[in-house]
Protein backbone atom coordinates (compact mmCIF):
# COMPACT_ATOMS: atom_id res chain seq x y z
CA UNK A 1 26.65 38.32 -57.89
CA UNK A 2 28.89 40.01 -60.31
CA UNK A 3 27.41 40.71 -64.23
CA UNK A 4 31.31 39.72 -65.17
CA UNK A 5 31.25 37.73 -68.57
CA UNK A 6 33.25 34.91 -70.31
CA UNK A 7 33.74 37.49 -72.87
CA UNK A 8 35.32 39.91 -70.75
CA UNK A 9 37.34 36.91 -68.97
CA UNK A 10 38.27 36.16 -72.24
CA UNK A 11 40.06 39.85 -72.85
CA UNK A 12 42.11 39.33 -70.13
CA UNK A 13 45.97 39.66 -70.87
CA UNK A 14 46.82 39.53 -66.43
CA UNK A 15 45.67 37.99 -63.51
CA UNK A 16 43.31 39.68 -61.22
CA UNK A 17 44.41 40.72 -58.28
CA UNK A 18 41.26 40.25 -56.56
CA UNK A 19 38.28 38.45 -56.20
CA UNK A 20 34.87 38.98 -58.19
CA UNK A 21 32.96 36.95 -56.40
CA UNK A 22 31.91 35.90 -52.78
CA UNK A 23 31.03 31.94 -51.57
CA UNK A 24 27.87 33.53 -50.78
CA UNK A 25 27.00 34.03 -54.71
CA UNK A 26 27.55 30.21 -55.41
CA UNK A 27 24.03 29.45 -55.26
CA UNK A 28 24.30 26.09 -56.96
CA UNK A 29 26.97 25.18 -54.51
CA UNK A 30 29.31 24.49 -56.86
CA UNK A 31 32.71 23.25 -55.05
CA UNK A 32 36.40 21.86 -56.32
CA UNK A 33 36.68 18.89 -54.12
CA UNK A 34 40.42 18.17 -54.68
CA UNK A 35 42.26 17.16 -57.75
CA UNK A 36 45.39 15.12 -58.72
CA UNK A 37 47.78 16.68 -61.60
CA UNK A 38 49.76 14.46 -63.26
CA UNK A 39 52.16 13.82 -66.46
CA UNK A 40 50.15 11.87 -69.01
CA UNK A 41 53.13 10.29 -70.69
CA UNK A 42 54.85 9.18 -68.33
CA UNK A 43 51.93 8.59 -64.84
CA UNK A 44 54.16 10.93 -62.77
CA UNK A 45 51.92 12.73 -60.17
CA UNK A 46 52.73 15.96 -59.24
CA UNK A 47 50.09 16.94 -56.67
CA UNK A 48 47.19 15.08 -55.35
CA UNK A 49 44.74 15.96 -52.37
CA UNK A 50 40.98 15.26 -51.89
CA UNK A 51 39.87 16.12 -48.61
CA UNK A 52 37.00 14.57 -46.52
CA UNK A 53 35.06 17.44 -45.91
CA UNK A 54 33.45 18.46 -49.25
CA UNK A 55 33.69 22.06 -47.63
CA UNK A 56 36.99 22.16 -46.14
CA UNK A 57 38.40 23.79 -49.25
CA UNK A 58 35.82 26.95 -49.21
CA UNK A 59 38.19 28.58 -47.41
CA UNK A 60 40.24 29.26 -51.13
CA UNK A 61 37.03 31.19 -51.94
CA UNK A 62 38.18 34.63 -50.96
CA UNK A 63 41.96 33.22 -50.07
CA UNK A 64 44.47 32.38 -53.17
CA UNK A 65 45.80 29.38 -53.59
CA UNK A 66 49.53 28.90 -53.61
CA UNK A 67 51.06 25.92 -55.36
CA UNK A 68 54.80 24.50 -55.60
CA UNK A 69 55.80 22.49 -58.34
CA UNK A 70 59.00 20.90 -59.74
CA UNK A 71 59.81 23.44 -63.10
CA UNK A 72 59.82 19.91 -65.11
CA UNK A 73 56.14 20.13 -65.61
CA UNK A 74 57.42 22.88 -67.92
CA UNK A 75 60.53 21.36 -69.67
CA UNK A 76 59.67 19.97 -72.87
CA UNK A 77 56.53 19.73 -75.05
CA UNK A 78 54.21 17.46 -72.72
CA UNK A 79 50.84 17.08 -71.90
CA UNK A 80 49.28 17.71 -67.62
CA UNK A 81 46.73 15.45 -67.02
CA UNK A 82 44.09 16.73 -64.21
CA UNK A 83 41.26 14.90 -62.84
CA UNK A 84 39.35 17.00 -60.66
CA UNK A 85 36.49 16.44 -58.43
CA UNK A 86 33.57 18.80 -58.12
CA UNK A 87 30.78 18.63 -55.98
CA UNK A 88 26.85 20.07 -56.85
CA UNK A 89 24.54 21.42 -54.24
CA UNK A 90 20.82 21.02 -54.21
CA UNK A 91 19.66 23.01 -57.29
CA UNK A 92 20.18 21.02 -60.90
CA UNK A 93 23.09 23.03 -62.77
CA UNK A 94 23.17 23.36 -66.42
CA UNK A 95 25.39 25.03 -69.32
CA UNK A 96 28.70 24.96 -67.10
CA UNK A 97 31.70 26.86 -68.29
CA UNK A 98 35.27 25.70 -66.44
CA UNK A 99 37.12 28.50 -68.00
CA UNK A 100 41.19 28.84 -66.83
CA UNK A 101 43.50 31.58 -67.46
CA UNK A 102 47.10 31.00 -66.83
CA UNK A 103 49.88 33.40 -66.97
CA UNK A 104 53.46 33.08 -66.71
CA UNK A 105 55.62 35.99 -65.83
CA UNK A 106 52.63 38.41 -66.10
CA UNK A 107 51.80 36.92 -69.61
CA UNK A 108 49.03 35.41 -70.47
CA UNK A 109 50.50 31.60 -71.77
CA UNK A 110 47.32 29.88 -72.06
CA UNK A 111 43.90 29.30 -71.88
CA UNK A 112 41.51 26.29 -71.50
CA UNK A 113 37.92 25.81 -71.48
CA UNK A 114 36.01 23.20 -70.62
CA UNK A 115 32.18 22.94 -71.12
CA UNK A 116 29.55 20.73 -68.88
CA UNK A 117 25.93 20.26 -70.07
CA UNK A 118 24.18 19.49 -66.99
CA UNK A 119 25.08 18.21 -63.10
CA UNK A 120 22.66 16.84 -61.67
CA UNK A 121 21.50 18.01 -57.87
CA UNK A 122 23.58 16.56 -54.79
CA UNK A 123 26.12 14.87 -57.35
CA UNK A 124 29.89 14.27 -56.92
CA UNK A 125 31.62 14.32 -60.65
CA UNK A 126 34.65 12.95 -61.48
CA UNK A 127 36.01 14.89 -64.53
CA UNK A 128 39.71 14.44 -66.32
CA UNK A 129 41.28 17.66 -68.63
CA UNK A 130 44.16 17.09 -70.63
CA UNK A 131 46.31 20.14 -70.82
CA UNK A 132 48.67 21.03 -72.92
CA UNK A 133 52.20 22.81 -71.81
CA UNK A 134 52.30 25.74 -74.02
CA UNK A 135 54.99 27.53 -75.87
CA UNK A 136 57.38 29.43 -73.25
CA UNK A 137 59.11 32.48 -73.55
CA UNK A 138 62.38 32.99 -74.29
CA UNK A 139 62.47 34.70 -71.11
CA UNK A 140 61.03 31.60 -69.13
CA UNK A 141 62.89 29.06 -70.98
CA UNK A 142 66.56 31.00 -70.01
CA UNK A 143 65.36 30.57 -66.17
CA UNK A 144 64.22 26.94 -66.78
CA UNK A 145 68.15 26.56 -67.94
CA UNK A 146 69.54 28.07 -64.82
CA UNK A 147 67.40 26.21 -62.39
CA UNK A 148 65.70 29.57 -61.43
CA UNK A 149 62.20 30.25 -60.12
CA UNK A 150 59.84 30.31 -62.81
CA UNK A 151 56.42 32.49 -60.96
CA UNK A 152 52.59 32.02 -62.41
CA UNK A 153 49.59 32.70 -61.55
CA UNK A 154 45.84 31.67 -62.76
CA UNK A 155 42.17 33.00 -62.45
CA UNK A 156 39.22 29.95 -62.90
CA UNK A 157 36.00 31.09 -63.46
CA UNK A 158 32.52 28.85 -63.20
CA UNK A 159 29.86 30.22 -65.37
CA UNK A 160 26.72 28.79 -65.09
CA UNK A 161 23.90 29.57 -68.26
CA UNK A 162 26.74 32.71 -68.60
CA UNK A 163 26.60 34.21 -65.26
CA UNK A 164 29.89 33.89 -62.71
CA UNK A 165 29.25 31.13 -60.24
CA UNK A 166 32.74 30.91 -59.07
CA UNK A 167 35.67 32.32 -58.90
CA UNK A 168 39.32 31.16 -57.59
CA UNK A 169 42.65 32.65 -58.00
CA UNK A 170 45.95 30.47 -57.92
CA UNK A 171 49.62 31.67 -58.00
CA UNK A 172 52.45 29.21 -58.68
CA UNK A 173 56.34 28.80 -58.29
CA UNK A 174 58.23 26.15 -60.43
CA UNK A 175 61.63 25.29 -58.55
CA UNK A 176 64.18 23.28 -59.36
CA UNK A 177 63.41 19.42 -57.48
CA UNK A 178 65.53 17.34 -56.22
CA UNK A 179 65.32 13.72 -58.55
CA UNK A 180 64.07 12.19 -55.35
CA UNK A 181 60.58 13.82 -55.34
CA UNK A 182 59.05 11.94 -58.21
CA UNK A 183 56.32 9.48 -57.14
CA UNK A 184 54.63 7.68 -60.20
CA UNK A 185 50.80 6.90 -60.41
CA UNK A 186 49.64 3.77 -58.90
């Protein structure tokens, strides 16, 4: 277990590079059981997976995640729409923290946090986050122009009553898609 804060989370201006803390520590078994992004306007789903196996995806505990997206999720002043599945082990869990980090070309572009009350023991919760696309750099928008590679990368922390249950680290490339990739909600 790590004495890392949401404080000192919170004075972050990069992405780690490593982890601060192991699936061992998660001792309210705390696990991301898949999630679907998607624009709220207009239903457009960008990425959706929720496996069977409510441990299959412990694996991203100590192994970043690496996500391709179409760079429209940038374009334009839009809100993501995530709804996210989490899963609770035996112990009740209260005071949750979902805390997210997200930088763009080594910058930190945003920051969301998202506070639970309580989960109760053995529970499956359904949650939904609105996000908003923030302001991009000059730098970022020029690329989003030319159809370049626009690079990111995230750190989400789990605090639970202010201690670090979980940690995950995500990095992110926003391409240029062909117009035959979009799939719209259902």
């Amino acid at each position: 277990m790590t004495d890392f804060t949401e404080e000192q989370a919170l004075k972050m201006d990069h992405a780690l590079d490593h982890f601060l803390i192991k699936l061992e520590d998660n001792i309210y078994g705390i696990r991301f059981n898949g999630f679907k992004l998607k624009d709220v306007q207009t239903g457009k789903v960008y990425h959706e997976y929720y496996p069977k196996d409510p441990y299959e995806l412990d694996y991203f505990a100590d192994h970043m995640l690496d996500y391709p997206f179409p760079n429209d999720i940038l374009k334009g002043q839009k809100h993501l729409g995530t709804s996210l599945k989490l899963v609770v082990g035996d112990k009740f869990v209260k005071n949750v923290v979902l805390l997210e980090r997200h930088y763009i070309g080594g910058k930190l572009a945003a920051n969301f946090r998202f506070v639970f009350p309580a989960f109760i023991p053995k529970s499956s919760n359904d949650v939904e986050f609105i996000y908003e696309i923030p302001k991009l750099t000059p730098e970022v928008e020029e690329k989003l122009k030319k159809g370049e590679d626009v690079h990111a990368e995230s750190d989400t922390f789990v605090f639970v009553d202010g201690k670090l249950n979980v940690h995950r680290r995500a990095k992110y490339t926003y391409y240029e898609a062909p117009q035959e990739e979009e799939k719209k909600e259902e």
